[in-house]
Protein backbone atom coordinates (compact mmCIF):
# COMPACT_ATOMS: atom_id res chain seq x y z
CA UNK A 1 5.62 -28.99 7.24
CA UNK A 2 5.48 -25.72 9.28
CA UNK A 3 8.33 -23.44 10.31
CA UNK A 4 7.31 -21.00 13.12
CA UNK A 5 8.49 -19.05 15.44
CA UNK A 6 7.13 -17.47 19.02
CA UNK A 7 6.91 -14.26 21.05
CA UNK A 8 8.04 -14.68 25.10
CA UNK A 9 6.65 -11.86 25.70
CA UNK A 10 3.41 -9.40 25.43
CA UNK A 11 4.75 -6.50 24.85
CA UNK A 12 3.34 -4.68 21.60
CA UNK A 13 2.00 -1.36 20.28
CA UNK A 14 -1.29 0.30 21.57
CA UNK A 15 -2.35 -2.77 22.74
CA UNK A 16 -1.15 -5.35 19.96
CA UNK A 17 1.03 -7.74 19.98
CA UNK A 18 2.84 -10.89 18.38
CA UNK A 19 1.85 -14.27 19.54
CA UNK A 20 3.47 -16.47 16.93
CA UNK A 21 3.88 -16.55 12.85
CA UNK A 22 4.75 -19.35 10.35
CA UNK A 23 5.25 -20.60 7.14
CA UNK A 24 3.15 -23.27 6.21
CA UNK A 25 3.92 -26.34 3.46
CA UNK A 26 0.50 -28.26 3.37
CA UNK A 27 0.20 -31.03 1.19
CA UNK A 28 -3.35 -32.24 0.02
CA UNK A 29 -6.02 -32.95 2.76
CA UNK A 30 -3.99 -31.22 5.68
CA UNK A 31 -7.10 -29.76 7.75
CA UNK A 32 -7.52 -27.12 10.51
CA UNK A 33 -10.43 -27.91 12.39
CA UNK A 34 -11.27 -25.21 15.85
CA UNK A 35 -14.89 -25.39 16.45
CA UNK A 36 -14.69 -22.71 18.87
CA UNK A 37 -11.19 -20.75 17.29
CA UNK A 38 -8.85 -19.70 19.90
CA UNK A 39 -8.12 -16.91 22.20
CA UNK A 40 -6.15 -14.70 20.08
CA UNK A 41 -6.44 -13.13 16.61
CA UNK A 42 -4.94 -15.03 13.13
CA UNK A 43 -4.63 -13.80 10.02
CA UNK A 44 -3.96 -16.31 6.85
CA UNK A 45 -2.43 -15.51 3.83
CA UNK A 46 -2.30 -17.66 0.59
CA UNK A 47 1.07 -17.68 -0.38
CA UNK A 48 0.66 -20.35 -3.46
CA UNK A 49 -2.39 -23.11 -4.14
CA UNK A 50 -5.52 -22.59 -2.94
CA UNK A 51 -7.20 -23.26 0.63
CA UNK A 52 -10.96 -24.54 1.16
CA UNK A 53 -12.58 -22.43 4.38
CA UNK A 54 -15.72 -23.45 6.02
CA UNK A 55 -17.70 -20.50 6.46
CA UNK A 56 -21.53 -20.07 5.94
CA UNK A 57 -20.78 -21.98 2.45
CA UNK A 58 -17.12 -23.66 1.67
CA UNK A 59 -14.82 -20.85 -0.46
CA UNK A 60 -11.55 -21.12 -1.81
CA UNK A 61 -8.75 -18.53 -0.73
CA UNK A 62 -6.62 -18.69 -3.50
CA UNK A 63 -3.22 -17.03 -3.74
CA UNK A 64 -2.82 -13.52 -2.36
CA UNK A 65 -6.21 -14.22 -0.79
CA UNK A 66 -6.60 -13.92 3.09
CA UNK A 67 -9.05 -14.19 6.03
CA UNK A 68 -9.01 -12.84 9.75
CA UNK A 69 -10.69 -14.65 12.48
CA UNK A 70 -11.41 -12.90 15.77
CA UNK A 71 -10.62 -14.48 19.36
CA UNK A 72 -13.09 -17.64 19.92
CA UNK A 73 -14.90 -17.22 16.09
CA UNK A 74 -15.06 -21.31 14.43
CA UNK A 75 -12.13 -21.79 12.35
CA UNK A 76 -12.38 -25.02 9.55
CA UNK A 77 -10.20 -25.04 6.45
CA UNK A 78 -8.32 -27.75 4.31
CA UNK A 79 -6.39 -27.81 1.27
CA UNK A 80 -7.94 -29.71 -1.30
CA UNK A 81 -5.24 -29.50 -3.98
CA UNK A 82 -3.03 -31.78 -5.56
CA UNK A 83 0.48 -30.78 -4.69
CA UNK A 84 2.09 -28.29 -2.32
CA UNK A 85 -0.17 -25.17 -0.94
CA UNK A 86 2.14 -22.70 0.88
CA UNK A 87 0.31 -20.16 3.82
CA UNK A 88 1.70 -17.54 6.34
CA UNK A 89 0.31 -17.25 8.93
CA UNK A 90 0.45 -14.72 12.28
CA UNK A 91 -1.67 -15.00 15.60
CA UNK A 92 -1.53 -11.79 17.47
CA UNK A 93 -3.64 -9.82 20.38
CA UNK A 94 -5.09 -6.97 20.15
CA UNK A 95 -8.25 -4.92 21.83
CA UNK A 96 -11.59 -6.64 21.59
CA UNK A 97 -12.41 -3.29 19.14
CA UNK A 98 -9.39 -4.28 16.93
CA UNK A 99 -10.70 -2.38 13.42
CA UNK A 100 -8.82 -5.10 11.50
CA UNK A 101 -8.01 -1.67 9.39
CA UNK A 102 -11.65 -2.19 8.04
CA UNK A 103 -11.60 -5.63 7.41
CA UNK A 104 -14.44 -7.85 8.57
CA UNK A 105 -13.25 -11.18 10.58
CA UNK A 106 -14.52 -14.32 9.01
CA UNK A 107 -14.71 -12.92 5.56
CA UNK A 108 -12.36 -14.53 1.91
CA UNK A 109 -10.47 -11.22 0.66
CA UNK A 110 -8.70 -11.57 -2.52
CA UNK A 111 -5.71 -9.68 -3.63
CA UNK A 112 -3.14 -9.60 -6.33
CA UNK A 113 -0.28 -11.73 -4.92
CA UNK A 114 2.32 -9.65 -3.06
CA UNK A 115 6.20 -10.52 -3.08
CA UNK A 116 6.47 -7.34 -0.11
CA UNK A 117 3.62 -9.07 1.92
CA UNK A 118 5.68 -12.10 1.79
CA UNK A 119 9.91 -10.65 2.46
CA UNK A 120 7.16 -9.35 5.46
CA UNK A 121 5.80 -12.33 7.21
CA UNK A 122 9.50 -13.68 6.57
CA UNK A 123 10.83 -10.82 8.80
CA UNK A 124 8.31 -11.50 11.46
CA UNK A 125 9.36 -14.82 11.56
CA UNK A 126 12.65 -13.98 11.90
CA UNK A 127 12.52 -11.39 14.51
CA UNK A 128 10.28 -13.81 16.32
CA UNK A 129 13.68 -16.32 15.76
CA UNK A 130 16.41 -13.48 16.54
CA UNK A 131 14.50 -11.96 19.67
CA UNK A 132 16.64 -8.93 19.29
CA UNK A 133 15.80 -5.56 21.55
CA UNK A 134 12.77 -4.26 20.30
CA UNK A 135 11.82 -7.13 18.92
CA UNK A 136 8.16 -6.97 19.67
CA UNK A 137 7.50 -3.33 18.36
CA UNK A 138 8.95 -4.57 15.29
CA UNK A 139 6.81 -7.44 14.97
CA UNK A 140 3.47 -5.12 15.89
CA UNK A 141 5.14 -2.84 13.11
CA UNK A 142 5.37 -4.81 10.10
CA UNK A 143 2.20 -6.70 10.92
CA UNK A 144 0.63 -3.21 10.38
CA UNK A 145 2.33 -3.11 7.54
CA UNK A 146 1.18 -6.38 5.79
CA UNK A 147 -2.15 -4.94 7.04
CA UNK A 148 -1.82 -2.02 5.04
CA UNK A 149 -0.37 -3.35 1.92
CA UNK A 150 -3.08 -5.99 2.13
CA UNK A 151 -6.02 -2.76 2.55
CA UNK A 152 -4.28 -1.28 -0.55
CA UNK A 153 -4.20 -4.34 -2.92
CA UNK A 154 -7.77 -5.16 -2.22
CA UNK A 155 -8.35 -1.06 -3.03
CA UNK A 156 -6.99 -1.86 -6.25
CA UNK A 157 -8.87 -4.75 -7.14
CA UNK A 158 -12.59 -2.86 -6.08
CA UNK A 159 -11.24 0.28 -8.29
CA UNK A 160 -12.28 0.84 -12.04
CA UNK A 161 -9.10 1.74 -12.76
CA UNK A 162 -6.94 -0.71 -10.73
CA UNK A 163 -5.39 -2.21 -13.48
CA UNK A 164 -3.38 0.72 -14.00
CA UNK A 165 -2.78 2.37 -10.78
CA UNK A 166 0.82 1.04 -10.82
CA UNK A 167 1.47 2.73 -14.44
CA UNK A 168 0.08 5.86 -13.45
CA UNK A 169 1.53 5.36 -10.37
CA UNK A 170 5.00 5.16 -11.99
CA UNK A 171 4.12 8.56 -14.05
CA UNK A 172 3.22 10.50 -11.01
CA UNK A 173 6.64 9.77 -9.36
CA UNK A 174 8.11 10.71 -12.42
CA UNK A 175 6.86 13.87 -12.61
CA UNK A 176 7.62 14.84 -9.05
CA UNK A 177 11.18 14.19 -9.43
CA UNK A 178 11.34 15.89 -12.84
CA UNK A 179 8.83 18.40 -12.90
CA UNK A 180 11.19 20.78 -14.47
CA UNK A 181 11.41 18.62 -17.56
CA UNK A 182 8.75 19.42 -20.61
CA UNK A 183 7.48 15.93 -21.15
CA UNK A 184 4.20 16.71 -23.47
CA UNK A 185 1.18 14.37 -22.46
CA UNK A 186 2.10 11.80 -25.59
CA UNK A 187 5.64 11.52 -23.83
CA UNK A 188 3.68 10.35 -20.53
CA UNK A 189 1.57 7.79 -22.19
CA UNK A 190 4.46 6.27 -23.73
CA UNK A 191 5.97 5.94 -20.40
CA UNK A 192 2.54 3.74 -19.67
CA UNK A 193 2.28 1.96 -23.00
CA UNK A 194 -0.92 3.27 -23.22
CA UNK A 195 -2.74 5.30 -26.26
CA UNK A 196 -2.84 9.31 -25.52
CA UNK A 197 -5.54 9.58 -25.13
CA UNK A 198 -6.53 7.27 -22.94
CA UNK A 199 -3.95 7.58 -20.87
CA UNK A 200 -4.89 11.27 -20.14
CA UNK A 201 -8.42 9.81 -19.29
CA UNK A 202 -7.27 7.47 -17.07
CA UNK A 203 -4.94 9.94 -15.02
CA UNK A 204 -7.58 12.40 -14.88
CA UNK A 205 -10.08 9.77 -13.38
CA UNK A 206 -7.11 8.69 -10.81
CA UNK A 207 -5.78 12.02 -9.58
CA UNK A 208 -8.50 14.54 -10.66
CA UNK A 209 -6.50 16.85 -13.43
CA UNK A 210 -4.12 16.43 -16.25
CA UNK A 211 -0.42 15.18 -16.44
CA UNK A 212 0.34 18.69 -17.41
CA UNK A 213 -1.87 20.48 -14.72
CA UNK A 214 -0.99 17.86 -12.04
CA UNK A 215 3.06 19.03 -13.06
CA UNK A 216 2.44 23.10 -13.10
CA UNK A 217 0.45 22.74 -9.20
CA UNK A 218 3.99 20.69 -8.68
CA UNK A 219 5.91 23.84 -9.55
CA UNK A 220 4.39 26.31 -8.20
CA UNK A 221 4.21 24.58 -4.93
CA UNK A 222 8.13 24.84 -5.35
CA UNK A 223 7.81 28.05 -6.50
CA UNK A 224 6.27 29.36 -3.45
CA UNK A 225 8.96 27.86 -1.76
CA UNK A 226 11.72 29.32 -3.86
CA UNK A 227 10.17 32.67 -3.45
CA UNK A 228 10.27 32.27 0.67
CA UNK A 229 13.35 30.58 0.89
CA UNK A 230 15.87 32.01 -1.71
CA UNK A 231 17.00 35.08 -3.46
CA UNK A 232 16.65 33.85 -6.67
CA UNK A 233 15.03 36.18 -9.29
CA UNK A 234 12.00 35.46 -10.58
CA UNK A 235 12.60 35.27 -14.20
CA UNK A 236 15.55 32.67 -12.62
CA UNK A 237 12.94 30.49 -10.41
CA UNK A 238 10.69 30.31 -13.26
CA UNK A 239 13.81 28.83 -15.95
CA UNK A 240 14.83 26.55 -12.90
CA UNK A 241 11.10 25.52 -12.48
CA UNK A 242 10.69 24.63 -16.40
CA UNK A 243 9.02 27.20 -17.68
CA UNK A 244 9.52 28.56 -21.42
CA UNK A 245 8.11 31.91 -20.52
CA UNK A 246 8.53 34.19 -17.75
CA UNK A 247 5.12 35.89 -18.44
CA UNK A 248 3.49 32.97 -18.42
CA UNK A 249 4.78 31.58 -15.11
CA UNK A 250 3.86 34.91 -13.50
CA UNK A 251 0.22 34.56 -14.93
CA UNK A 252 -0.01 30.91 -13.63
CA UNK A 253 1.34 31.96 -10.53
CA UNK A 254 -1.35 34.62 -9.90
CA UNK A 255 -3.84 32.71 -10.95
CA UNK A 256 -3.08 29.99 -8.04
CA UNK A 257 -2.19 32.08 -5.30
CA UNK A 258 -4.11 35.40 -6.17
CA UNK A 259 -0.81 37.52 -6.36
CA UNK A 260 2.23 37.71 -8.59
CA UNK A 261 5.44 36.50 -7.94
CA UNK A 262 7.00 39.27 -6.59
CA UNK A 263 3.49 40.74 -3.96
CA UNK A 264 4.04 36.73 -2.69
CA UNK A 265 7.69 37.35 -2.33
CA UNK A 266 7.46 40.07 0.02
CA UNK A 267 3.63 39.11 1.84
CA UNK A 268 5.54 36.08 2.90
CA UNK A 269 9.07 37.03 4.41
């Protein structure tokens, strides 16, 4: 059982643009058999079950996994499993020096599954139903989108530390909305359910410096900005910004930027 919808038009962005997309229901031994592909692009995403694809050797996309075929490249797949497979699928055109956003056509990628990669082949589909103004550009957009989402999960699966970019992930947006609180570095592991010190080896791997370093280049960023844009007084910017001392937010300050507080203040107005 498919459900799919189609593009009337070519219109895109820079060159790319919709064809068709689809959900798929494929029940053991459907098969996809195009010796010599077709004239536009297709990219296939697992959804749930597994798919068999012919390539040099037979490999199994299983779910989250996907493959791109070029215009006129063999395409030969079947699902081999017992049950229901679901796919999504969307055949678009693009430049004959499409980057595929670094992916190579032909080639099994595999991915955590993705609920946001699927609510976005879903909204394809159904602004290839709708055909509302626009239509097209939004198609071209969130294609680019699953594109991107599929460049990042596959980023996390070749990285050491993938396992737990999401937690750090989670700490990091944390701290930029709150980087006037005094969370100590035990307080941000416990936000990860991870050890201390590990945790503080992991985020240093990720972004390069501490939770607490990573928080104080936070504030004085906003300090600068304070400083520019306000007439607060210093010792107030630096209570606002989180800081215990106002001798010690003048000696961070100069240390990052080279003057104090106050020789910033009146360099930059």
């Amino acid at each position: 059982m498919i459900y799919s919808a189609y593009q009337d038009t070519d219109k895109g962005i820079a060159g790319v643009s919709v064809v068709s997309s689809g959900h798929i229901f494929a029940w053991q031994n459907r098969r996809i058999h195009r010796p010599n592909g077709r004239s536009d692009y297709l990219l296939f995403y697992v959804q749930k079950g597994s798919e068999n694809i012919y390539l040099e050797s037979e490999t199994m996309l299983t779910e989250g996994g996907f493959i791109i075929f070029r215009p006129f490249e063999k395409q030969s797949h079947i699902q081999n499993e017992s049950g229901i497979s679901e796919f999504y699928y969307v055949h678009f055109n693009a430049p004959a020096d499409f980057d595929l956003f670094g992916f190579e056509s032909s080639v099994a990628y595999y991915a955590k599954p993705s609920t946001k990669i699927k609510d976005l082949f879903e909204e394809i589909i159904h602004e290839l139903q709708l055909k509302q103004p626009a239509y097209e550009k939004n198609c071209v957009a969130k294609l680019f989108s699953i594109f991107s989402l599929l460049e990042r999960n596959c980023a996390k699966e070749l990285n050491p530390y993938g396992q737990y970019l999401d937690r750090i992930s989670f700490v990091i947006q944390k701290i930029n909305r709150e980087y006037e609180k005094n969370y100590s570095l035990e307080d941000y592991a416990n936000m990860c359910y991870m050890g201390k010190f590990h945790f503080l080896r992991i985020f240093k791997n990720i972004t390069g410096s501490s939770p607490i370093e990573y928080r104080n280049n936070i504030r004085l960023e906003h300090a600068k900005e304070l400083l520019t844009d306000t007439d607060s007084s210093i010792d107030e910017i630096s209570r606002n910004l989180g800081y215990n001392s106002n001798v010690y937010f003048c000696n961070a300050f100069k240390a990052k930027t080279g003057m104090s507080p106050s020789q910033y203040r009146k360099t930059h107005r």
